[in-house]
PDB file of N, CA and C in Angstrom:
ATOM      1  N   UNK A   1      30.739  -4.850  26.342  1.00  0.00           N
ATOM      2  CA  UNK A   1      31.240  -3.618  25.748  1.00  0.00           C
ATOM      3  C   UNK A   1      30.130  -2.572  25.739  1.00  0.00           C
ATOM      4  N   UNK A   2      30.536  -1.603  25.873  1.00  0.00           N
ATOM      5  CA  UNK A   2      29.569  -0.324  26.008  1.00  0.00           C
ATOM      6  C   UNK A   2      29.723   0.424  24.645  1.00  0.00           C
ATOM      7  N   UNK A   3      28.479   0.429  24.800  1.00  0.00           N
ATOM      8  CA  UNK A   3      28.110   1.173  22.942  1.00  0.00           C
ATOM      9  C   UNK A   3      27.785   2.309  23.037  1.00  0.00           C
ATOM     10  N   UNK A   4      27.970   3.216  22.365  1.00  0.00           N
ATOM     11  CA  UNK A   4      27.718   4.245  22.051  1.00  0.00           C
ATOM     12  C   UNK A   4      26.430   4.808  20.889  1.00  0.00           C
ATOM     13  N   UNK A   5      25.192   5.467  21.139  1.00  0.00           N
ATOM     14  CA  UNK A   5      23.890   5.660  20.752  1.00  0.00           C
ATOM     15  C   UNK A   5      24.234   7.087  20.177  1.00  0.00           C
ATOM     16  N   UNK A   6      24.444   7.329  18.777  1.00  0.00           N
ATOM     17  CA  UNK A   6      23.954   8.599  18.736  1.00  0.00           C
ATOM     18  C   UNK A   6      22.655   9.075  18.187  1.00  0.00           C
ATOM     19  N   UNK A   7      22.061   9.909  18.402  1.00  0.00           N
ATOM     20  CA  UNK A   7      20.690  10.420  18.226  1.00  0.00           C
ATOM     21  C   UNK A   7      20.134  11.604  18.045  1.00  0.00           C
ATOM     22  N   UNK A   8      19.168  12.561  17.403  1.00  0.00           N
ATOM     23  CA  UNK A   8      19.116  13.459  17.238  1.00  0.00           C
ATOM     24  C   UNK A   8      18.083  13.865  18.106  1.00  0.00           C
ATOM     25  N   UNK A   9      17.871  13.227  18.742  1.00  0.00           N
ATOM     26  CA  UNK A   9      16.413  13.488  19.943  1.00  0.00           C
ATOM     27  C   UNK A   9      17.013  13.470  21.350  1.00  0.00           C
ATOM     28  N   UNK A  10      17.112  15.140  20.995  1.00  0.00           N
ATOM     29  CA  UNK A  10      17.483  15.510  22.422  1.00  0.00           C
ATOM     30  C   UNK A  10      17.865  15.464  24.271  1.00  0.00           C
ATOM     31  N   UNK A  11      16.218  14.658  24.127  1.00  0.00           N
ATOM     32  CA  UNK A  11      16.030  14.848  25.862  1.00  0.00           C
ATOM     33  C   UNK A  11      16.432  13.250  25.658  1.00  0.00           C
ATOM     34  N   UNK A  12      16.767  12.308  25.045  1.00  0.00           N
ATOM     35  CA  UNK A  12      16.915  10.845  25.228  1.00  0.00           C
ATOM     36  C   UNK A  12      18.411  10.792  25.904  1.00  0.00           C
ATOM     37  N   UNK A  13      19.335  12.124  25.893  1.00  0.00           N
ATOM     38  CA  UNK A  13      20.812  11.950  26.182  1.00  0.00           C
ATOM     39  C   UNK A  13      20.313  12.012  27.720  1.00  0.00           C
ATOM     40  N   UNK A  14      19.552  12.536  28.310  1.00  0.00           N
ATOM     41  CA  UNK A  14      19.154  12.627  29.626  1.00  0.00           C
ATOM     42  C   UNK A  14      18.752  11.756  30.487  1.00  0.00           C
ATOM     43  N   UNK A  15      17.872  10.738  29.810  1.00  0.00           N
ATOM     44  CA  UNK A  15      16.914   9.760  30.150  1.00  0.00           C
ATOM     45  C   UNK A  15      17.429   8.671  31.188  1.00  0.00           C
ATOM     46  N   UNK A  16      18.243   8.326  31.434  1.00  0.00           N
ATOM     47  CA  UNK A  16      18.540   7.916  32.917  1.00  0.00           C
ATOM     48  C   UNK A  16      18.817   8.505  33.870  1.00  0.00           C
ATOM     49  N   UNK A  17      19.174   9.683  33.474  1.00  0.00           N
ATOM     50  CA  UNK A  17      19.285  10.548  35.242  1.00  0.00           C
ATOM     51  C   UNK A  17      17.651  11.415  35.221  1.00  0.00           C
ATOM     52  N   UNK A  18      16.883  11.214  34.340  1.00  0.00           N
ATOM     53  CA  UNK A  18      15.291  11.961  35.013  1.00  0.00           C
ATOM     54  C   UNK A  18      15.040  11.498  36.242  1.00  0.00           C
ATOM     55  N   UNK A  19      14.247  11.953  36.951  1.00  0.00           N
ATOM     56  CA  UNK A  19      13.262  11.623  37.877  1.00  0.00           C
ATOM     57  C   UNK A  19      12.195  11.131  37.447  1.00  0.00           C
ATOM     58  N   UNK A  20      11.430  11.723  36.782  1.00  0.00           N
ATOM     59  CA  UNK A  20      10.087  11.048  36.135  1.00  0.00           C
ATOM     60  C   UNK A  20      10.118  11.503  34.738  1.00  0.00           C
ATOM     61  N   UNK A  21       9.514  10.115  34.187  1.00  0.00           N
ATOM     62  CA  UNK A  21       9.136  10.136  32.901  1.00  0.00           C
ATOM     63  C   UNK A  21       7.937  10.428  32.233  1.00  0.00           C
ATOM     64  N   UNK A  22       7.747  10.663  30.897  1.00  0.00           N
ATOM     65  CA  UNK A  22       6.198  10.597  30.631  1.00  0.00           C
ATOM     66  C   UNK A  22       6.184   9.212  30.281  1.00  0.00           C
ATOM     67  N   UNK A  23       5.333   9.033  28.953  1.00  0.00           N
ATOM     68  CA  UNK A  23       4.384   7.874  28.903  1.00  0.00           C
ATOM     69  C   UNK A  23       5.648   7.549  27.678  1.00  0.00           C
ATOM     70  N   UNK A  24       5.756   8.371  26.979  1.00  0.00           N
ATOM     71  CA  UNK A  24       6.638   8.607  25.310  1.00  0.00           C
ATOM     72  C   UNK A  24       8.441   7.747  25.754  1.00  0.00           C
ATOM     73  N   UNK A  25       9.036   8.458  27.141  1.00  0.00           N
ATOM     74  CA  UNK A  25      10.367   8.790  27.838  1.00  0.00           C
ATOM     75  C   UNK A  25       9.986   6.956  28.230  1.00  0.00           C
ATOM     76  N   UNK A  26       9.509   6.646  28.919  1.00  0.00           N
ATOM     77  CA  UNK A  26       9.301   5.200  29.512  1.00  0.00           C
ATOM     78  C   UNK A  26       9.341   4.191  27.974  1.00  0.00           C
ATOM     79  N   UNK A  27       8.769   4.587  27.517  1.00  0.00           N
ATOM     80  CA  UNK A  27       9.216   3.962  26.386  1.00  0.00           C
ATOM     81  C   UNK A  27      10.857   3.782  25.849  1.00  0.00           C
ATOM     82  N   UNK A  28      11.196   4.518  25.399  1.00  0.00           N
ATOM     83  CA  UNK A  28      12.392   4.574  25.498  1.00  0.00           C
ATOM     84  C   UNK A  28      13.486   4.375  26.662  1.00  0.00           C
ATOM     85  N   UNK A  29      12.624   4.524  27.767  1.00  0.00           N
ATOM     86  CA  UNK A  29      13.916   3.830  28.835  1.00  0.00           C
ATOM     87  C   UNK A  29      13.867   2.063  28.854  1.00  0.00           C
ATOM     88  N   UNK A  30      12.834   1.771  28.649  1.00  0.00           N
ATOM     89  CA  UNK A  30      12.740   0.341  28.736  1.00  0.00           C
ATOM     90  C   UNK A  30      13.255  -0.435  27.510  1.00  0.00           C
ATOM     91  N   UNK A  31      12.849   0.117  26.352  1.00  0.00           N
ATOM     92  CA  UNK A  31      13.824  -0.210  25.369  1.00  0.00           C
ATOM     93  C   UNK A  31      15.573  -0.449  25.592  1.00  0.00           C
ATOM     94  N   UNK A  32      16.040   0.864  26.113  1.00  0.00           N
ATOM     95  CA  UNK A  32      17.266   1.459  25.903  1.00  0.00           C
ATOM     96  C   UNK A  32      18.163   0.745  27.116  1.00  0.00           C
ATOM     97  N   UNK A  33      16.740  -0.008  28.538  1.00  0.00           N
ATOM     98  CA  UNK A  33      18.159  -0.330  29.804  1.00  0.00           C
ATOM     99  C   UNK A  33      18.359  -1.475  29.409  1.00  0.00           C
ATOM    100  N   UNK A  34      17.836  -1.982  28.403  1.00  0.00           N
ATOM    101  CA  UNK A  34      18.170  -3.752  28.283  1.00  0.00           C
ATOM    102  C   UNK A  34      19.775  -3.871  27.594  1.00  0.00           C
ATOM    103  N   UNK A  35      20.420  -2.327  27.442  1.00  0.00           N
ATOM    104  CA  UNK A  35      21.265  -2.134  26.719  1.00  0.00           C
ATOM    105  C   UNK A  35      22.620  -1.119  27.524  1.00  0.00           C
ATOM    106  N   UNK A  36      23.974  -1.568  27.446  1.00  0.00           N
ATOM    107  CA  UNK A  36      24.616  -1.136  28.038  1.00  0.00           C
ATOM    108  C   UNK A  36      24.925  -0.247  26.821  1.00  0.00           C
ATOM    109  N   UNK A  37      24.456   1.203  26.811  1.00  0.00           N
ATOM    110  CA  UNK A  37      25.215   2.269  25.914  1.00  0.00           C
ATOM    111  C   UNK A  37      25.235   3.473  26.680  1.00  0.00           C
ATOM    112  N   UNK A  38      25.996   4.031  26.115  1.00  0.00           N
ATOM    113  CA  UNK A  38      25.937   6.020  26.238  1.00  0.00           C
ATOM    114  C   UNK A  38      25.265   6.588  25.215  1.00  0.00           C
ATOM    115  N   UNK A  39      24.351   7.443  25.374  1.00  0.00           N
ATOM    116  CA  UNK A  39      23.623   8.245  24.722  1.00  0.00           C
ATOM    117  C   UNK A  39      24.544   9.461  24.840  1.00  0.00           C
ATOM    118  N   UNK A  40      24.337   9.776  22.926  1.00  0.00           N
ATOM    119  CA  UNK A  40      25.077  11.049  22.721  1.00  0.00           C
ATOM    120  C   UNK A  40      24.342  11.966  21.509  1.00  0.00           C
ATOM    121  N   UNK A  41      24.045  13.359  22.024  1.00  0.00           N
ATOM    122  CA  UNK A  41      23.345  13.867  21.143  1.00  0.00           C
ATOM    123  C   UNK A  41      23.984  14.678  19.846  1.00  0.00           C
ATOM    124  N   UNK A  42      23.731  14.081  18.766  1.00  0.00           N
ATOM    125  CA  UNK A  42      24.224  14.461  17.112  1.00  0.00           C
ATOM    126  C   UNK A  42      22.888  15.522  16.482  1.00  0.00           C
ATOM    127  N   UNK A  43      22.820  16.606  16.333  1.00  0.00           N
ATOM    128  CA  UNK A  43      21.628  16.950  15.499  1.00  0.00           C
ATOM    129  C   UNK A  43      21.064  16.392  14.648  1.00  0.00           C
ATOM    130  N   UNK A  44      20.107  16.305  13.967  1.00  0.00           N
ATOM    131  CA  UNK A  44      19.765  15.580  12.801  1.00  0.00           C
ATOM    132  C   UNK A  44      20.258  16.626  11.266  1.00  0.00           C
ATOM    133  N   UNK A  45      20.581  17.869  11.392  1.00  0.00           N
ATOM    134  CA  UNK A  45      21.432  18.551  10.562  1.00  0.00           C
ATOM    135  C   UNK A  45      22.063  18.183  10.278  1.00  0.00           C
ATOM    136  N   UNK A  46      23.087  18.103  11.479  1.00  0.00           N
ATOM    137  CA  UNK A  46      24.837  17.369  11.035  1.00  0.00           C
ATOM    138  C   UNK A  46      24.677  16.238  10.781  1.00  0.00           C
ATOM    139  N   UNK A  47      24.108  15.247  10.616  1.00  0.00           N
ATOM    140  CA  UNK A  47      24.385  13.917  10.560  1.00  0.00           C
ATOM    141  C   UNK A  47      23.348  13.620   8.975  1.00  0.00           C
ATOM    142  N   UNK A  48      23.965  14.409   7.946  1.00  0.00           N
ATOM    143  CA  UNK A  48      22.990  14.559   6.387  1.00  0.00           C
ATOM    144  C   UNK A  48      22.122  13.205   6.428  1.00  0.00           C
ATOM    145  N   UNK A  49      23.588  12.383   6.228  1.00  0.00           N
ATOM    146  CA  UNK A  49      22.706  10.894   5.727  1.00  0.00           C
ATOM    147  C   UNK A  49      21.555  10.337   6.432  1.00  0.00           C
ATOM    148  N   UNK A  50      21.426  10.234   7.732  1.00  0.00           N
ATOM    149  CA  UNK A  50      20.335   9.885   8.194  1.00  0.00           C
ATOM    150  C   UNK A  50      19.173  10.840   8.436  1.00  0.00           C
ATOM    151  N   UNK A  51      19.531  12.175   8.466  1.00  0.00           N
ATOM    152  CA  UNK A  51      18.498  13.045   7.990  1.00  0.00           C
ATOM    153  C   UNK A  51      17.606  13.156   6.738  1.00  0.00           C
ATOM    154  N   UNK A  52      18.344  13.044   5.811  1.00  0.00           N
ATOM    155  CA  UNK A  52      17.900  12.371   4.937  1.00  0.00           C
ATOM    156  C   UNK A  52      17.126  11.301   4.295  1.00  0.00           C
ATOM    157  N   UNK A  53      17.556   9.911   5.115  1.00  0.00           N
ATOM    158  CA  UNK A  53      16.785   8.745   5.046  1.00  0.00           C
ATOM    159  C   UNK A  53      15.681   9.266   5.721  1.00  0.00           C
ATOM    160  N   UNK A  54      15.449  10.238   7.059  1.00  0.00           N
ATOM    161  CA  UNK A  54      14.170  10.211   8.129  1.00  0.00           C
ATOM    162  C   UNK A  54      12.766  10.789   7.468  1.00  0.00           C
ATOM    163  N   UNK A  55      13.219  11.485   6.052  1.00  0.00           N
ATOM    164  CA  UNK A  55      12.659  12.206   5.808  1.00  0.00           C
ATOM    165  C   UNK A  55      11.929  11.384   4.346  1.00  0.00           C
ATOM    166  N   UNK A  56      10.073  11.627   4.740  1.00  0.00           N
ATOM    167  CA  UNK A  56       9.863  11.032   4.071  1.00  0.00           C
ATOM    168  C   UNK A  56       9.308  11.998   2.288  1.00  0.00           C
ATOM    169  N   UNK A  57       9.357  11.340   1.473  1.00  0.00           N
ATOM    170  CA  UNK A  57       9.446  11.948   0.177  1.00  0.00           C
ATOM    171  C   UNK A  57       7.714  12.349   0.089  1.00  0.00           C
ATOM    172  N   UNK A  58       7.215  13.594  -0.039  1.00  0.00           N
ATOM    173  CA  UNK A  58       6.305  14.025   0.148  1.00  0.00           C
ATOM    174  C   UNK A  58       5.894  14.135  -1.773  1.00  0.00           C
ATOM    175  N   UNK A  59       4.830  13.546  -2.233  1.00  0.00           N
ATOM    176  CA  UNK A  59       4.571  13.482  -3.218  1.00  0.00           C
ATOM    177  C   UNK A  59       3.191  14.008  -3.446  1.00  0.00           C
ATOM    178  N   UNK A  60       2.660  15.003  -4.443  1.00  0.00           N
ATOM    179  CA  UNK A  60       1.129  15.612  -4.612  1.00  0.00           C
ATOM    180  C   UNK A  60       0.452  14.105  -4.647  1.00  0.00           C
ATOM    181  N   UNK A  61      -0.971  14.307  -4.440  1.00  0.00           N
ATOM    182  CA  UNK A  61      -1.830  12.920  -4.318  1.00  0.00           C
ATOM    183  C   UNK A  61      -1.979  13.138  -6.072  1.00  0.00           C
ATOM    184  N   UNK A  62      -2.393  11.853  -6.598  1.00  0.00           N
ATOM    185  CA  UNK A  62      -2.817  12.281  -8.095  1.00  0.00           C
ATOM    186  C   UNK A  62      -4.074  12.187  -8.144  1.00  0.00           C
ATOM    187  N   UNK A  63      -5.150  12.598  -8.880  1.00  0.00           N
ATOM    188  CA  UNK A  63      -6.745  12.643  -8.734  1.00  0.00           C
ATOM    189  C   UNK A  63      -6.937  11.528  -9.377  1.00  0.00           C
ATOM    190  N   UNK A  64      -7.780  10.758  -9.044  1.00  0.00           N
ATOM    191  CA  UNK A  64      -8.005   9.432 -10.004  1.00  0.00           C
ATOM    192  C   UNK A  64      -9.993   9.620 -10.027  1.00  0.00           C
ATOM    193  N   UNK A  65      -9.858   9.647 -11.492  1.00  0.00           N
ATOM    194  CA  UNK A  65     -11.605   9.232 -11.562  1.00  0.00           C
ATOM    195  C   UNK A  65     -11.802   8.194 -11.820  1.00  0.00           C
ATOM    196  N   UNK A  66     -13.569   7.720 -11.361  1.00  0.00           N
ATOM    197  CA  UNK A  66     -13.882   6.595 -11.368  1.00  0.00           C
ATOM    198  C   UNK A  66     -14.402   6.423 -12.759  1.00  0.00           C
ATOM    199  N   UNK A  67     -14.553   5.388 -13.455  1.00  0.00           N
ATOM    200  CA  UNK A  67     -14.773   4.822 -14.955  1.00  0.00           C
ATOM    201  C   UNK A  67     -15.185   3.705 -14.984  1.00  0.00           C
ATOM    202  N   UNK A  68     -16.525   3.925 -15.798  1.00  0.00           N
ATOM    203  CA  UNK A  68     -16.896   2.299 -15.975  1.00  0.00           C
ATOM    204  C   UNK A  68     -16.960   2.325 -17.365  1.00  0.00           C
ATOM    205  N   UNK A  69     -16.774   0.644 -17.754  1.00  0.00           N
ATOM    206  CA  UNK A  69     -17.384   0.415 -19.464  1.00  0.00           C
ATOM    207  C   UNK A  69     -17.582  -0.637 -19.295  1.00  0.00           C
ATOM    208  N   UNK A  70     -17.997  -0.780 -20.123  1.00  0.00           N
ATOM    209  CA  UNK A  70     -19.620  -1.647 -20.379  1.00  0.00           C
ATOM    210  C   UNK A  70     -18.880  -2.729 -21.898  1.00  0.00           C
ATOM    211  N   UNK A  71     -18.486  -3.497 -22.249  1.00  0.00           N
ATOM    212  CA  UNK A  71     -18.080  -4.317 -22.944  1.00  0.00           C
ATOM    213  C   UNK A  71     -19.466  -5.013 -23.920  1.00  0.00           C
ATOM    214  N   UNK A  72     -20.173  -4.845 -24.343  1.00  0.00           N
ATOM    215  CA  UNK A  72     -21.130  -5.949 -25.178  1.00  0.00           C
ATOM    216  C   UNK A  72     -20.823  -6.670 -26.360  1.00  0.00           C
ATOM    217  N   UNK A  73     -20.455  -7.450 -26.362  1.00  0.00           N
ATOM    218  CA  UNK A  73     -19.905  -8.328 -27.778  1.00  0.00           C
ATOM    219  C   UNK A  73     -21.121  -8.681 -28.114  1.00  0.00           C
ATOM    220  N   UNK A  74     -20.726  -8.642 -29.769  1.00  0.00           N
ATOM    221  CA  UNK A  74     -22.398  -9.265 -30.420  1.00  0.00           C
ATOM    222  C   UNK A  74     -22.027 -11.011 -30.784  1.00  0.00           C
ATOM    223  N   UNK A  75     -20.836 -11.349 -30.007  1.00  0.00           N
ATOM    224  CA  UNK A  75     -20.263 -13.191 -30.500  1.00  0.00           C
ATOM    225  C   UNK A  75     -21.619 -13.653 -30.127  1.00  0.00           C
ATOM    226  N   UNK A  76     -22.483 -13.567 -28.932  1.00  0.00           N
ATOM    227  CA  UNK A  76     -23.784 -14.475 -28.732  1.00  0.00           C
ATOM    228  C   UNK A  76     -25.030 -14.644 -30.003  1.00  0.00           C
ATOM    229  N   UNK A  77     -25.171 -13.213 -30.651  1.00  0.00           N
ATOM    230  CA  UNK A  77     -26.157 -12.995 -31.115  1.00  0.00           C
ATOM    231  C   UNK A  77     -25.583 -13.830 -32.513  1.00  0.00           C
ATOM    232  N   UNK A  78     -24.398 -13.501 -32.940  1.00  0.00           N
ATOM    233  CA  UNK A  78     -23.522 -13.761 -34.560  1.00  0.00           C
ATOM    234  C   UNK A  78     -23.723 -15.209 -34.596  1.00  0.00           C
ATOM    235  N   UNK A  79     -23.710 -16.032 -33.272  1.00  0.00           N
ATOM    236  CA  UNK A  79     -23.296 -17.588 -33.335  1.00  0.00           C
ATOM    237  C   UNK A  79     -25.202 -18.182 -33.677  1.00  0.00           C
ATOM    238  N   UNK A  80     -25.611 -17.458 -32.934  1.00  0.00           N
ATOM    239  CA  UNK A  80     -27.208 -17.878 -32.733  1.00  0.00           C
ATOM    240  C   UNK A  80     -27.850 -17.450 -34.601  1.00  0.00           C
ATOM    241  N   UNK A  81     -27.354 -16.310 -34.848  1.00  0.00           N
ATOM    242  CA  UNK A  81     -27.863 -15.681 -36.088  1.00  0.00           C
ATOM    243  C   UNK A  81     -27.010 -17.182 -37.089  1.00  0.00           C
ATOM    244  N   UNK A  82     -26.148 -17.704 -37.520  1.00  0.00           N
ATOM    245  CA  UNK A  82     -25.293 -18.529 -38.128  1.00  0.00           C
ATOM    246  C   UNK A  82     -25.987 -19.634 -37.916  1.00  0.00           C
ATOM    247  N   UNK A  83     -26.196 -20.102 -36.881  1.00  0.00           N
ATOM    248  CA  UNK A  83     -26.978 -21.185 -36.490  1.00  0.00           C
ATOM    249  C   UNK A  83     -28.242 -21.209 -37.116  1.00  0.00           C
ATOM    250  N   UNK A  84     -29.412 -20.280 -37.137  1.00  0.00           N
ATOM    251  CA  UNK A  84     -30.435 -20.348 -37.673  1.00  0.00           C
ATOM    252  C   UNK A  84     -30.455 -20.700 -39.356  1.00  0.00           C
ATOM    253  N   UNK A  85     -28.779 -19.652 -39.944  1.00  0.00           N
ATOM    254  CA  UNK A  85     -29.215 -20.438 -41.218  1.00  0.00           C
ATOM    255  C   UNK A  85     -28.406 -21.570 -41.605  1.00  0.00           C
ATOM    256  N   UNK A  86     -27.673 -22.040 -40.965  1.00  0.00           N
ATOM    257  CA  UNK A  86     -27.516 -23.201 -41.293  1.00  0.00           C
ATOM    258  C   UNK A  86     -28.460 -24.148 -40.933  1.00  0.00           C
ATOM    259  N   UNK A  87     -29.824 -24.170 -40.293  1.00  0.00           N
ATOM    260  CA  UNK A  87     -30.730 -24.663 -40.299  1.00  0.00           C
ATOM    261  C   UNK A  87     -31.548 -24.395 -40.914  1.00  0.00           C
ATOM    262  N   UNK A  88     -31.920 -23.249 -41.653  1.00  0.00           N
ATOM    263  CA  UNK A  88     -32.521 -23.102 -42.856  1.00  0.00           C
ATOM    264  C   UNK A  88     -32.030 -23.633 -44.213  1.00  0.00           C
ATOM    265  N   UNK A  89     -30.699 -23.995 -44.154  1.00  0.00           N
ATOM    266  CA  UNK A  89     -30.015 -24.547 -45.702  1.00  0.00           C
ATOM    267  C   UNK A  89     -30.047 -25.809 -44.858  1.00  0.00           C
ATOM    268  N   UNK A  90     -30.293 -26.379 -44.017  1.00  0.00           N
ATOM    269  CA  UNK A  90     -30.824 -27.753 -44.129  1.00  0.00           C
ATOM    270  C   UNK A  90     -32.091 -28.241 -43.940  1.00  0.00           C
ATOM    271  N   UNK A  91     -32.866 -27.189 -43.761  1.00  0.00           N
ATOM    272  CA  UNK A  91     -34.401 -27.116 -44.211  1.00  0.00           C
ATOM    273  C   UNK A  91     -35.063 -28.122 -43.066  1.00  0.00           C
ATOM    274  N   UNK A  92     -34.360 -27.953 -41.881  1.00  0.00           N
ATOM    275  CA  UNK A  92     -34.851 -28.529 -40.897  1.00  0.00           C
ATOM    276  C   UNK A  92     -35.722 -27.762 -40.358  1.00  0.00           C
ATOM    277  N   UNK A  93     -36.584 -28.044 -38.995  1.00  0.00           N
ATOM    278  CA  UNK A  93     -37.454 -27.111 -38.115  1.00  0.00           C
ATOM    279  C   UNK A  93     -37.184 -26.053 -37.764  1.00  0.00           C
ATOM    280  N   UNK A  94     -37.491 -24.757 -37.318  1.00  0.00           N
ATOM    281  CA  UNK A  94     -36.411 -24.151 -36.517  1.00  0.00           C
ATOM    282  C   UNK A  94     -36.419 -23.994 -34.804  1.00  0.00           C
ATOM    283  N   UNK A  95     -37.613 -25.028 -34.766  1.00  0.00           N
ATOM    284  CA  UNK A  95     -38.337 -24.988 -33.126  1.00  0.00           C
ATOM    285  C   UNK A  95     -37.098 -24.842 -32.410  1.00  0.00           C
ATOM    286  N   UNK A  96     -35.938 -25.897 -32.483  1.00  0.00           N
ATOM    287  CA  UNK A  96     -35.347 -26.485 -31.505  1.00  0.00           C
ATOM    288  C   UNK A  96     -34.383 -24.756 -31.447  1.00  0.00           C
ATOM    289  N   UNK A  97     -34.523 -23.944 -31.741  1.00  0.00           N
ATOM    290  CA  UNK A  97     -33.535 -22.807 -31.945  1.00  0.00           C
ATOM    291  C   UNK A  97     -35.094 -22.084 -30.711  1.00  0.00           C
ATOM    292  N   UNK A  98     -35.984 -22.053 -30.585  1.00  0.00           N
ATOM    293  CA  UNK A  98     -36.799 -21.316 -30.060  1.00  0.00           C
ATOM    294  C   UNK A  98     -35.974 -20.607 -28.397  1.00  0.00           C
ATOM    295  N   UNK A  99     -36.485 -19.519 -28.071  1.00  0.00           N
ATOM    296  CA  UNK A  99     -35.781 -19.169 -26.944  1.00  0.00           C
ATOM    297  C   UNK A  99     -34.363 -18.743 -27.003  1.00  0.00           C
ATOM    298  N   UNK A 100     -33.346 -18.510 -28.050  1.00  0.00           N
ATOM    299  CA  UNK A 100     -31.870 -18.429 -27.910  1.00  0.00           C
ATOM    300  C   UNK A 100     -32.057 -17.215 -28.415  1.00  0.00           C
ATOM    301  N   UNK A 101     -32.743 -16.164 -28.836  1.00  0.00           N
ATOM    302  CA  UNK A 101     -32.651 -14.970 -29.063  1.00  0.00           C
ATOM    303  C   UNK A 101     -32.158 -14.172 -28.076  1.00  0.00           C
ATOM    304  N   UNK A 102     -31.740 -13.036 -28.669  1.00  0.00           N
ATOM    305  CA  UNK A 102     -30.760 -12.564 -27.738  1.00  0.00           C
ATOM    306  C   UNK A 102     -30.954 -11.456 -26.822  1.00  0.00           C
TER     307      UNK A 102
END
């Protein structure tokens, strides 16, 4: 069965009776002979809906700045500080705590 192609790109209704193609046209013929259709040209006006879909939704870019932060929790220092006096209310050494400062 022979199908019918409609399209809004003009010179493609032509494209088997050219003589020569460009680089763009060869493309499309090799696509298009693996296929028994008629090419028929529709504007892309008249045909809303797919004019529509072709068209892509053009949106402003949004500015994005770059941001850093810096997080420091004092949990290391609070656990180490707790630690020391509960080794002072058990009146142990405090050597073995040496070096964990923060």
């Amino acid at each position: 069965t022979k199908s019918i192609v409609y399209t809004d790109h003009k010179s493609l209704q032509y494209i088997f009776n050219q003589k020569e193609l460009n680089m763009h046209q060869r493309r499309w013929f090799e696509l298009l002979s693996n296929y028994e259709c008629e090419i028929k040209y529709h504007p892309g006006k008249a045909n809303v809906v797919a004019d529509a879909l072709s068209r892509k939704e053009r949106l402003k870019p949004r500015r994005v700045r770059a941001m850093s932060m810096t997080i420091q929790s004092g949990l290391k220092a609070r656990i180490i500080e707790a630690q020391k006096e509960a080794v002072k209310d058990l009146k142990a050494p405090s050597e073995g705590l040496q070096g964990l400062d923060a």
